[in-house]
Protein backbone atom coordinates (compact mmCIF):
# COMPACT_ATOMS: atom_id res chain seq x y z
CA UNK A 1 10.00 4.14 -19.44
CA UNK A 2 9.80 5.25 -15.62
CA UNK A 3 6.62 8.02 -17.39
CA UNK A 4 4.84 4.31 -18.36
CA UNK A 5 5.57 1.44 -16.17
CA UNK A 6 4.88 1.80 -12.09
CA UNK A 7 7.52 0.05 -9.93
CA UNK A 8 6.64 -1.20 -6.15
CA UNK A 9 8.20 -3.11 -4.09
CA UNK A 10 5.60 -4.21 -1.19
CA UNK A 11 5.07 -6.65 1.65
CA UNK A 12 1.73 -7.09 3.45
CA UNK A 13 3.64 -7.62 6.52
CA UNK A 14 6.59 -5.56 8.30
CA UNK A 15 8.79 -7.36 11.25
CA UNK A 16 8.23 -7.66 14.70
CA UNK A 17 10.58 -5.05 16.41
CA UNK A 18 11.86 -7.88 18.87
CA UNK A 19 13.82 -10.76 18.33
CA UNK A 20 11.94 -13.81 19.41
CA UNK A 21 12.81 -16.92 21.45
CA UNK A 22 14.38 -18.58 18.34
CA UNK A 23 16.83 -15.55 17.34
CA UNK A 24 14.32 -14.09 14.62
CA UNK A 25 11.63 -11.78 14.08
CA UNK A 26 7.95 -12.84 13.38
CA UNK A 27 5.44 -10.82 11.06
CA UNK A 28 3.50 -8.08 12.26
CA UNK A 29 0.83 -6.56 10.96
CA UNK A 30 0.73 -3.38 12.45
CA UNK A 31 3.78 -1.75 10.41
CA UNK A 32 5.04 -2.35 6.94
CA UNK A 33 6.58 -0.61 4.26
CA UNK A 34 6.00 0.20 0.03
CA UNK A 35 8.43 1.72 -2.19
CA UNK A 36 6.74 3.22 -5.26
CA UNK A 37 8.36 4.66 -8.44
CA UNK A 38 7.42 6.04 -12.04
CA UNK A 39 4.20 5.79 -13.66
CA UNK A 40 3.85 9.63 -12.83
CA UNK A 41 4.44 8.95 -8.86
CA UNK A 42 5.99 12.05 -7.64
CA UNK A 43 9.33 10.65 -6.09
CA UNK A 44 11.54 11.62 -3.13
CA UNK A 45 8.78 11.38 -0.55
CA UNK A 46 8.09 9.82 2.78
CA UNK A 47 4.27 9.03 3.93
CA UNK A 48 4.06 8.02 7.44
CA UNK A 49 6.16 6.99 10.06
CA UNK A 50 5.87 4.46 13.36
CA UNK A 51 6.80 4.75 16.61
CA UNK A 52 10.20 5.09 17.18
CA UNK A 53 10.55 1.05 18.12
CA UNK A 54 8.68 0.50 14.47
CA UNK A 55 5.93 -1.26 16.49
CA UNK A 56 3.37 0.55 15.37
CA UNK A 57 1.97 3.09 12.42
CA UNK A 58 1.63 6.51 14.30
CA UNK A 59 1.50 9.29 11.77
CA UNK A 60 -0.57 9.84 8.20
CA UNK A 61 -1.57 6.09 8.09
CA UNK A 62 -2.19 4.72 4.84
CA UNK A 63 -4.13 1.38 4.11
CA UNK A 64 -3.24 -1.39 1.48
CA UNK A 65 -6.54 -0.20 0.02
CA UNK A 66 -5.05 3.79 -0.24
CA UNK A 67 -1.93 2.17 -2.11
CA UNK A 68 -3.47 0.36 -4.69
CA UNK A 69 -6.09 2.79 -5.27
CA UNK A 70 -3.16 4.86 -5.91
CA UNK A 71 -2.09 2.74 -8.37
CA UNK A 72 -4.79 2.50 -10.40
CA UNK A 73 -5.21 5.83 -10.36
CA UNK A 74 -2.14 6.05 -11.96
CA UNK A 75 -2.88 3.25 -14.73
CA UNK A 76 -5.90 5.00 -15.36
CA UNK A 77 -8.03 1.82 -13.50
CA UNK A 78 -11.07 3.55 -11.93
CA UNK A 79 -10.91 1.54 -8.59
CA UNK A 80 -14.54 1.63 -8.48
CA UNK A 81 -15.41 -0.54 -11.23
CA UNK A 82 -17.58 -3.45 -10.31
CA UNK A 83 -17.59 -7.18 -11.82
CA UNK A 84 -20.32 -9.65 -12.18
CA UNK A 85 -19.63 -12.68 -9.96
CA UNK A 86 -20.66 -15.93 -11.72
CA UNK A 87 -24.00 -15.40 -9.25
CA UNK A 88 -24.32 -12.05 -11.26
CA UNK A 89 -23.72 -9.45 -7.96
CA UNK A 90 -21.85 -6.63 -8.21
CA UNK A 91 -18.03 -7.05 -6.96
CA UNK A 92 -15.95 -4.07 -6.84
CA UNK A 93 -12.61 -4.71 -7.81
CA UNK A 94 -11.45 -1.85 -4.58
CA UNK A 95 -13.90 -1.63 -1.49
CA UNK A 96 -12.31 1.53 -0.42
CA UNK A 97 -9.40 3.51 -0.34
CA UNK A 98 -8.53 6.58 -2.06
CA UNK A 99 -5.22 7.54 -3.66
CA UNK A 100 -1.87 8.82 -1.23
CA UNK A 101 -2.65 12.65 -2.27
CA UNK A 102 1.22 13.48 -1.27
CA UNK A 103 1.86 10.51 -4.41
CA UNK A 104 -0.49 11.80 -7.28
């Protein structure tokens, strides 16, 4: 099934690379991290790093927008479709992003 189904595991946010006043570690939005698998996803590869404290992205950055438009490459969704709202304007169902060319 790993040919048909796409697997990610994905949070918007990554962790602060301090611990804060109350022993944890906030969000941060400047890091995070996606595991992808199947669906035709070539596997065994590592896009992007940070900087070496994880607080920020520092090499090959890729955008929420580059990972799901490399998803729906993958399902065969072209991510520039458009929608009617119920007002009848155009909605694209990606603004941007293009698919992770090291994934596809």
């Amino acid at each position: 099934m790993t040919d048909d189904v796409v697997i990610w595991c994905w949070g918007e946010f990554g962790r602060t690379p301090r611990i804060n006043n109350s022993a944890g570690r906030d969000h941060w939005p400047q890091a995070m991290s996606v595991l992808m698998s199947g669906g035709g996803i070539a596997s065994g590869r590592v896009i992007g790093r940070t900087s070496p404290k994880g607080e920020h992205a520092a090499d090959r950055i890729v955008s929420p927008a580059d990972i799901l438009a490399t998803v729906y490459r993958q399902l065969d969704i072209d991510p520039e479709r458009q929608f009617p709202n119920t007002a009848g304007r155009p909605i694209s169902i990606l603004p941007g992003g293009e698919a992770i060319r090291e994934l596809v």
